[in-house]
C-alpha atoms as a PDB file:
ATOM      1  CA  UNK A   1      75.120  69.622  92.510  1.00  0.00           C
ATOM      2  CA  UNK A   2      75.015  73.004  93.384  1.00  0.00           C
ATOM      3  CA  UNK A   3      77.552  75.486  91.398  1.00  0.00           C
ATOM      4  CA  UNK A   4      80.568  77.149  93.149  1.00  0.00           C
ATOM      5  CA  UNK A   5      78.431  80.149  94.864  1.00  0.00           C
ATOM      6  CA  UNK A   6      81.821  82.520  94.861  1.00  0.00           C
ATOM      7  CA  UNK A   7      81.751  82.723  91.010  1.00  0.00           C
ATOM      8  CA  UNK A   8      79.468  85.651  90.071  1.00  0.00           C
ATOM      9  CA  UNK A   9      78.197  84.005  87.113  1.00  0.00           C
ATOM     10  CA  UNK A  10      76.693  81.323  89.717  1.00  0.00           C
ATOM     11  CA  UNK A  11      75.370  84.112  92.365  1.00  0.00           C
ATOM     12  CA  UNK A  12      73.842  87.231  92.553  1.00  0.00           C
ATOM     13  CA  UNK A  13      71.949  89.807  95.029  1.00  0.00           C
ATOM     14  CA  UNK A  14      68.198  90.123  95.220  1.00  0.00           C
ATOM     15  CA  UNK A  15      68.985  93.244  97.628  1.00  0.00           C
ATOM     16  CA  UNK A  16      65.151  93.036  98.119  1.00  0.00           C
ATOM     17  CA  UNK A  17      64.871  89.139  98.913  1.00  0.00           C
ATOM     18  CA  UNK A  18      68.499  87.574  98.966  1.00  0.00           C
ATOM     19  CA  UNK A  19      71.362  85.733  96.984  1.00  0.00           C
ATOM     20  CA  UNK A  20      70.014  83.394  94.145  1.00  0.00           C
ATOM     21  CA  UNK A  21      71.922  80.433  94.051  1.00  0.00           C
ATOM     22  CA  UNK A  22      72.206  78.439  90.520  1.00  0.00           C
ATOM     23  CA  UNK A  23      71.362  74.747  90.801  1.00  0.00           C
ATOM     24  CA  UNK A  24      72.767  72.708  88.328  1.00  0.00           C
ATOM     25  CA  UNK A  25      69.541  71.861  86.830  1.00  0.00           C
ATOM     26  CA  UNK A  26      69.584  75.408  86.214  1.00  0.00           C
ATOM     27  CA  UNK A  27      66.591  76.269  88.166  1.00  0.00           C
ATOM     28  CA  UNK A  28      67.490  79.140  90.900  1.00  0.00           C
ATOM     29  CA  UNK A  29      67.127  78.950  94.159  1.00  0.00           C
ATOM     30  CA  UNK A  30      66.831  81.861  96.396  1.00  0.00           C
ATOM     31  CA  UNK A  31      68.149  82.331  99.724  1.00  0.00           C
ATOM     32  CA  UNK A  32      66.675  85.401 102.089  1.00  0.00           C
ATOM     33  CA  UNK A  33      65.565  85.707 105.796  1.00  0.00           C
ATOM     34  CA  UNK A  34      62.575  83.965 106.621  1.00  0.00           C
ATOM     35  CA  UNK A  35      59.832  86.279 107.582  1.00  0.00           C
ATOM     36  CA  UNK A  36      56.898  86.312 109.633  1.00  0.00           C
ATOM     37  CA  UNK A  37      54.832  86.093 106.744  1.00  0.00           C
ATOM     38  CA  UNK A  38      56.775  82.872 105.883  1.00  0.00           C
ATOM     39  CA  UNK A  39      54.535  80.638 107.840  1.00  0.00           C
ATOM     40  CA  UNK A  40      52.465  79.340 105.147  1.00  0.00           C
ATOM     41  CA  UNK A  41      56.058  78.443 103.215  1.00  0.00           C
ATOM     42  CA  UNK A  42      56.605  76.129 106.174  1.00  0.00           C
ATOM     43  CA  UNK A  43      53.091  74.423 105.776  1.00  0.00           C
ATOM     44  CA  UNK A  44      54.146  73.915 102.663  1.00  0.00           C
ATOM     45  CA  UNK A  45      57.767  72.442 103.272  1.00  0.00           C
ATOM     46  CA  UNK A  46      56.803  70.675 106.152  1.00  0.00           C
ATOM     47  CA  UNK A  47      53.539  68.721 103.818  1.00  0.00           C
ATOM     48  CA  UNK A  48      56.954  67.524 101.287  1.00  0.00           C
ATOM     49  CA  UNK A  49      59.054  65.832 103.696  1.00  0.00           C
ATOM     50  CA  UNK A  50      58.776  62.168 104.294  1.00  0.00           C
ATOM     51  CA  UNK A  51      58.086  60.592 107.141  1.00  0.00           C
ATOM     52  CA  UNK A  52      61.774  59.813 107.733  1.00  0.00           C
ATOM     53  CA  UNK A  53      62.830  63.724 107.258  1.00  0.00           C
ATOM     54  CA  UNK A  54      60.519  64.759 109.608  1.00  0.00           C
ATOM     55  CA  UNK A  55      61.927  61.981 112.213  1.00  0.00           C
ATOM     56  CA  UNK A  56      65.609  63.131 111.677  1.00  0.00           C
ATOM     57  CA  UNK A  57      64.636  66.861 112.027  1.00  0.00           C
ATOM     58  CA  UNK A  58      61.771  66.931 114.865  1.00  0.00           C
ATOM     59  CA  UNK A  59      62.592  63.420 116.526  1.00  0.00           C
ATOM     60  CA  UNK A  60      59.201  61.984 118.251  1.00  0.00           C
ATOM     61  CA  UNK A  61      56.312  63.207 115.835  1.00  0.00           C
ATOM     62  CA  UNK A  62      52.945  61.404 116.167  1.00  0.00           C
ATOM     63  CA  UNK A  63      52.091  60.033 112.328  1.00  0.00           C
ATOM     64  CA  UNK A  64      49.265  62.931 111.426  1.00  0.00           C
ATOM     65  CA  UNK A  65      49.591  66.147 113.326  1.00  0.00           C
ATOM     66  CA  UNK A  66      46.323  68.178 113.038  1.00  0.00           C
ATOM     67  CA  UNK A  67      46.761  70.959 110.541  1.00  0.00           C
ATOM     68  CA  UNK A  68      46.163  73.716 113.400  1.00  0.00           C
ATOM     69  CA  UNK A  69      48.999  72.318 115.357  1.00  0.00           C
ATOM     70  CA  UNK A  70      51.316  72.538 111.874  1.00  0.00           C
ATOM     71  CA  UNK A  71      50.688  76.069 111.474  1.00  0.00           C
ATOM     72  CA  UNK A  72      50.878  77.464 115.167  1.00  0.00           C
ATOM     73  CA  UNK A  73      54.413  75.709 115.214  1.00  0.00           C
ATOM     74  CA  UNK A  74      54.834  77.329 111.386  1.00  0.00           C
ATOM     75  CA  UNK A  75      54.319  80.913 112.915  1.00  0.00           C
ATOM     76  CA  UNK A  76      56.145  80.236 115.675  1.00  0.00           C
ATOM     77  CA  UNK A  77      59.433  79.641 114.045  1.00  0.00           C
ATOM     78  CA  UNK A  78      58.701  82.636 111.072  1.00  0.00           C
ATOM     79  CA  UNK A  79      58.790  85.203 113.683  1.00  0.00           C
ATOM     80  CA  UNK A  80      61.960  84.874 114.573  1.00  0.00           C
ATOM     81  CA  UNK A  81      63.965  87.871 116.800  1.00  0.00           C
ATOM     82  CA  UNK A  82      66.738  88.984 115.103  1.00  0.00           C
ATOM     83  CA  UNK A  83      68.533  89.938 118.129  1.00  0.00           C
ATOM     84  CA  UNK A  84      69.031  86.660 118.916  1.00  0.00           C
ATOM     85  CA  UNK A  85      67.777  84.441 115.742  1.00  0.00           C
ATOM     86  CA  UNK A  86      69.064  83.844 112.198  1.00  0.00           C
ATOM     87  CA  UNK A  87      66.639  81.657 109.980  1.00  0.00           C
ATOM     88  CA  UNK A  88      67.308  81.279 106.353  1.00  0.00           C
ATOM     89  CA  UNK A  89      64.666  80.365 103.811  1.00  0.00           C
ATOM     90  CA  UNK A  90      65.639  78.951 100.460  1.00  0.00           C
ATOM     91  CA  UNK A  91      62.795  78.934  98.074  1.00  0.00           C
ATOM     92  CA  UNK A  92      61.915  77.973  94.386  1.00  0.00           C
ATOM     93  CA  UNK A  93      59.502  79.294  92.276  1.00  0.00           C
ATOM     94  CA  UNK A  94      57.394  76.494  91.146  1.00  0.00           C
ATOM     95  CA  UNK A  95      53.539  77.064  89.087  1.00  0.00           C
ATOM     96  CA  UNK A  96      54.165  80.360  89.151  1.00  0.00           C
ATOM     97  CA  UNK A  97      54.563  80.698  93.247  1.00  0.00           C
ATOM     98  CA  UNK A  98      57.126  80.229  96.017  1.00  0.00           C
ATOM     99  CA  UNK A  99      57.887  77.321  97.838  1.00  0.00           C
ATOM    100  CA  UNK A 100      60.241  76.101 100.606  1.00  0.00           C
ATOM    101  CA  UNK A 101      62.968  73.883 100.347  1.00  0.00           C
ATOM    102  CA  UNK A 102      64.884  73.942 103.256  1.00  0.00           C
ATOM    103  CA  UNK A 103      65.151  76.227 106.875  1.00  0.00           C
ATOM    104  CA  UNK A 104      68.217  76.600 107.944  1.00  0.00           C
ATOM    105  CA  UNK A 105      68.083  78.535 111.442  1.00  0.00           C
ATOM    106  CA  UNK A 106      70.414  79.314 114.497  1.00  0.00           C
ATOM    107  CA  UNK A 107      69.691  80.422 117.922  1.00  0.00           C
ATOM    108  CA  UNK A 108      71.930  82.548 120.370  1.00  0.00           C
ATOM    109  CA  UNK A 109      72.379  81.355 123.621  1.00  0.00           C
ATOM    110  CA  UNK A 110      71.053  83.514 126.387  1.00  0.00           C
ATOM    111  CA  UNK A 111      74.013  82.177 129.005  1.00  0.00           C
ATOM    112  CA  UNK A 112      76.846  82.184 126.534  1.00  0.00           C
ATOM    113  CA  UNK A 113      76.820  84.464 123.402  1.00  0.00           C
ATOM    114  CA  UNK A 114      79.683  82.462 121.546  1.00  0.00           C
ATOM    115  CA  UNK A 115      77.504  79.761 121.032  1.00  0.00           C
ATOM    116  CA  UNK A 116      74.324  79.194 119.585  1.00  0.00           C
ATOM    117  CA  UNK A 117      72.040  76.342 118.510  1.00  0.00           C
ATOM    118  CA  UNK A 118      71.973  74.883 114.992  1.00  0.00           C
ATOM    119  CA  UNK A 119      69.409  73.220 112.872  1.00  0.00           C
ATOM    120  CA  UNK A 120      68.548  72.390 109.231  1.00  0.00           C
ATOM    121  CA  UNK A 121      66.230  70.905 107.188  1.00  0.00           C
ATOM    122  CA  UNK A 122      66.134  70.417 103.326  1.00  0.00           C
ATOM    123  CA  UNK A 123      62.909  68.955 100.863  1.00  0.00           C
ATOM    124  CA  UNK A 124      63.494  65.030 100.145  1.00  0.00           C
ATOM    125  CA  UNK A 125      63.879  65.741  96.325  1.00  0.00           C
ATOM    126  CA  UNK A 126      66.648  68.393  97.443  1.00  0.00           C
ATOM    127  CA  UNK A 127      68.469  66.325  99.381  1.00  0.00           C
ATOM    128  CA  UNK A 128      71.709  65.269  98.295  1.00  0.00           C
ATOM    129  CA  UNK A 129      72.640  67.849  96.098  1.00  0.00           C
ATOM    130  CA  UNK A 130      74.857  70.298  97.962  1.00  0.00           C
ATOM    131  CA  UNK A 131      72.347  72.670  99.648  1.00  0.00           C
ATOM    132  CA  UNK A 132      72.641  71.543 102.963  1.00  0.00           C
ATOM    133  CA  UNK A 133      76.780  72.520 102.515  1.00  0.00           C
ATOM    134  CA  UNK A 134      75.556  76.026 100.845  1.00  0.00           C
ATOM    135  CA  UNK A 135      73.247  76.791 103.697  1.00  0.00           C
ATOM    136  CA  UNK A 136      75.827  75.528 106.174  1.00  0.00           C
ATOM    137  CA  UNK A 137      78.782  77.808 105.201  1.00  0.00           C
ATOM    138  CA  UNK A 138      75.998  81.117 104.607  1.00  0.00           C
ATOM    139  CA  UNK A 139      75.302  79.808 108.259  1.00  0.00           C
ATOM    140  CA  UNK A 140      78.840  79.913 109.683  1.00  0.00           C
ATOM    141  CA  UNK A 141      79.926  83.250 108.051  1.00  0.00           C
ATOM    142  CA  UNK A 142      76.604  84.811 110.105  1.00  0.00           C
ATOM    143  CA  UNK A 143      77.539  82.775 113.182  1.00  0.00           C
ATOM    144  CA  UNK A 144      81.201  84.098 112.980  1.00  0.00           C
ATOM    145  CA  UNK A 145      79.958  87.698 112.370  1.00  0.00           C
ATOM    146  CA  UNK A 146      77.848  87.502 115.539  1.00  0.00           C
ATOM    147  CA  UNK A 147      81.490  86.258 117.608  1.00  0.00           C
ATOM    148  CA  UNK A 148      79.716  82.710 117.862  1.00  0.00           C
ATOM    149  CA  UNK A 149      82.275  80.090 118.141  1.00  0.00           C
ATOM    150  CA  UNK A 150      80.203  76.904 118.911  1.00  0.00           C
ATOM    151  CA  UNK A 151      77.469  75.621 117.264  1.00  0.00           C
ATOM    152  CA  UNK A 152      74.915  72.891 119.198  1.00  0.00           C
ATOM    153  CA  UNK A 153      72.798  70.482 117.451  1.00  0.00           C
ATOM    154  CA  UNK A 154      70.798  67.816 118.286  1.00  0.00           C
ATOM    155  CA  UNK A 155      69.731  64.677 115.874  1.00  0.00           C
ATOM    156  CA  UNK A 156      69.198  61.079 115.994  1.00  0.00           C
ATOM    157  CA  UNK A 157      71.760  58.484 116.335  1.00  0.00           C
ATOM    158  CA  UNK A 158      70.420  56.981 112.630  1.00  0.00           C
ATOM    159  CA  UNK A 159      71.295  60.483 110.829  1.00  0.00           C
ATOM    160  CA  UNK A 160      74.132  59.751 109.008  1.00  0.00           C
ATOM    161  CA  UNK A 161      73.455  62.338 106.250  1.00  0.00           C
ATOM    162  CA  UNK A 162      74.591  65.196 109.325  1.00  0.00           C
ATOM    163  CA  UNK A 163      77.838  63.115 110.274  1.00  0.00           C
ATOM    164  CA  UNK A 164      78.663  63.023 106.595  1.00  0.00           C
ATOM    165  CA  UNK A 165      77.825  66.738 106.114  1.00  0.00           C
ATOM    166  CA  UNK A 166      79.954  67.558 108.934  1.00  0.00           C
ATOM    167  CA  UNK A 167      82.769  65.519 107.215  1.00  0.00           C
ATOM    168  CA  UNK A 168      82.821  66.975 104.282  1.00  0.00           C
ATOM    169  CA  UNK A 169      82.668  70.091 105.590  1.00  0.00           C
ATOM    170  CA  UNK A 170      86.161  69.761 107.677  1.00  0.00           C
ATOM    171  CA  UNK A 171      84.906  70.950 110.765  1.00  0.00           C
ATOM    172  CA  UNK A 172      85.981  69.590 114.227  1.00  0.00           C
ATOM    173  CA  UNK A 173      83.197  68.297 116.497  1.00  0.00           C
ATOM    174  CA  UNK A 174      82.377  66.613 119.902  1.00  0.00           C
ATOM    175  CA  UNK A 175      79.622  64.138 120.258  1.00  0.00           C
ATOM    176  CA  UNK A 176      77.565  63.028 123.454  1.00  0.00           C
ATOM    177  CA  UNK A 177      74.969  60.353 123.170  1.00  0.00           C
ATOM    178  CA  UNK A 178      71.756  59.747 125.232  1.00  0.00           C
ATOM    179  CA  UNK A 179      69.118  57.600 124.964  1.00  0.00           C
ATOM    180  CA  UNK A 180      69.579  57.389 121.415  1.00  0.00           C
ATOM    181  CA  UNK A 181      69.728  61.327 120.525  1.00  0.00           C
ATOM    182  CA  UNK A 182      73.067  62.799 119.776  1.00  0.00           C
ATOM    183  CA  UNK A 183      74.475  66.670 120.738  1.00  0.00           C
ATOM    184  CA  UNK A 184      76.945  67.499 118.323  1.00  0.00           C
ATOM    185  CA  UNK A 185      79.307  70.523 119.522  1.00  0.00           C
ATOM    186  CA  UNK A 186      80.618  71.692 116.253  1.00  0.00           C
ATOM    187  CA  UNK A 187      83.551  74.395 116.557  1.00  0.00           C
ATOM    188  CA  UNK A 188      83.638  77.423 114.225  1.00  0.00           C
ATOM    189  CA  UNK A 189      87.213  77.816 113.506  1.00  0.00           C
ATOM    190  CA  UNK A 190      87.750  80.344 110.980  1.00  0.00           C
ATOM    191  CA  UNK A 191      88.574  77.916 108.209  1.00  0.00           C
ATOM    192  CA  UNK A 192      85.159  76.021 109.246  1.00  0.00           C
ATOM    193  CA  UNK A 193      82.674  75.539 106.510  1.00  0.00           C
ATOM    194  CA  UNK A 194      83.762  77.625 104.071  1.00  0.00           C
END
């Protein structure tokens, strides 16, 4: 489990690369803006999900992707525009290097700035263990600071691990189902996801 990230003993800034947050294993785990030069990171994240992750987060994946495919879609989401983007790398030092654990991003809408799209994705041997609630609240309180109101996400029917996030989380949301993919509407009230 992750530590209560309001006690200072548990958090502190990295003004150059964000807040370290203390896993319970004791290992920290930073949290900072992904970057364009992030891409490789997401190689690297996206080569230590299983099969099943990848399914719940990008839906209709062919088995083997070719590795230039991987990376284009890598750079793609590391150069984000901060206008209208907020992406949020946490990362582990591991052998002496950095490595991704989980994206958490959101994107404004261009027809209705109070809402925005939502997605998240954390490592298999993360999973579990309270950073997908972390990332979610960081999330909100940047969502909230923007005037967003709404969040939009879509997952598969099967993802129960996003329906029990949501729940434990005490936020109020809509679902629609179609053809087996679900849009969540999740509403930022101001008590949401803290």
């Amino acid at each position: 489990m992750y530590n209560n990230a309001d006690d200072p003993a548990n958090k502190r800034k990295d003004t150059r690369r964000g807040h370290i947050i203390a896993h319970a294993n004791g290992r920290p785990i930073r949290v900072r803006p992904i970057t364009r030069a992030d891409a490789l990171l997401l190689v690297d994240l996206y080569d230590h999900l299983s099969p099943e992750s990848r399914q719940r987060r990008f839906f209709k994946l062919p088995p083997q992707l070719p590795r230039d495919i991987i990376l284009s879609e890598a750079q793609r989401l590391a150069d984000i525009d901060p206008r209208t983007q907020v992406a949020l790398l946490a990362t582990i030092e591991e052998d002496g290097r950095e490595h991704a654990i989980a994206v958490a991003r959101l994107v404004c809408s261009t027809v209705d700035p109070r809402q925005a799209e939502v997605a998240l994705i954390v490592r298999d041997d993360y999973q579990k263990q309270g950073l997908a609630t972390r990332l979610c609240q960081l999330l909100s309180r940047l969502a909230r600071a923007r005037g967003i109101s709404v969040l939009h996400a879509d997952t598969l029917a099967e993802n129960e691990a996003i329906f029990r996030l949501l729940h434990r989380l005490g936020v109020t949301f809509n679902v629609r189902v179609q053809q087996g993919e679900v849009r969540l509407e999740i509403l930022l009230t101001p008590a949401a996801w803290t």
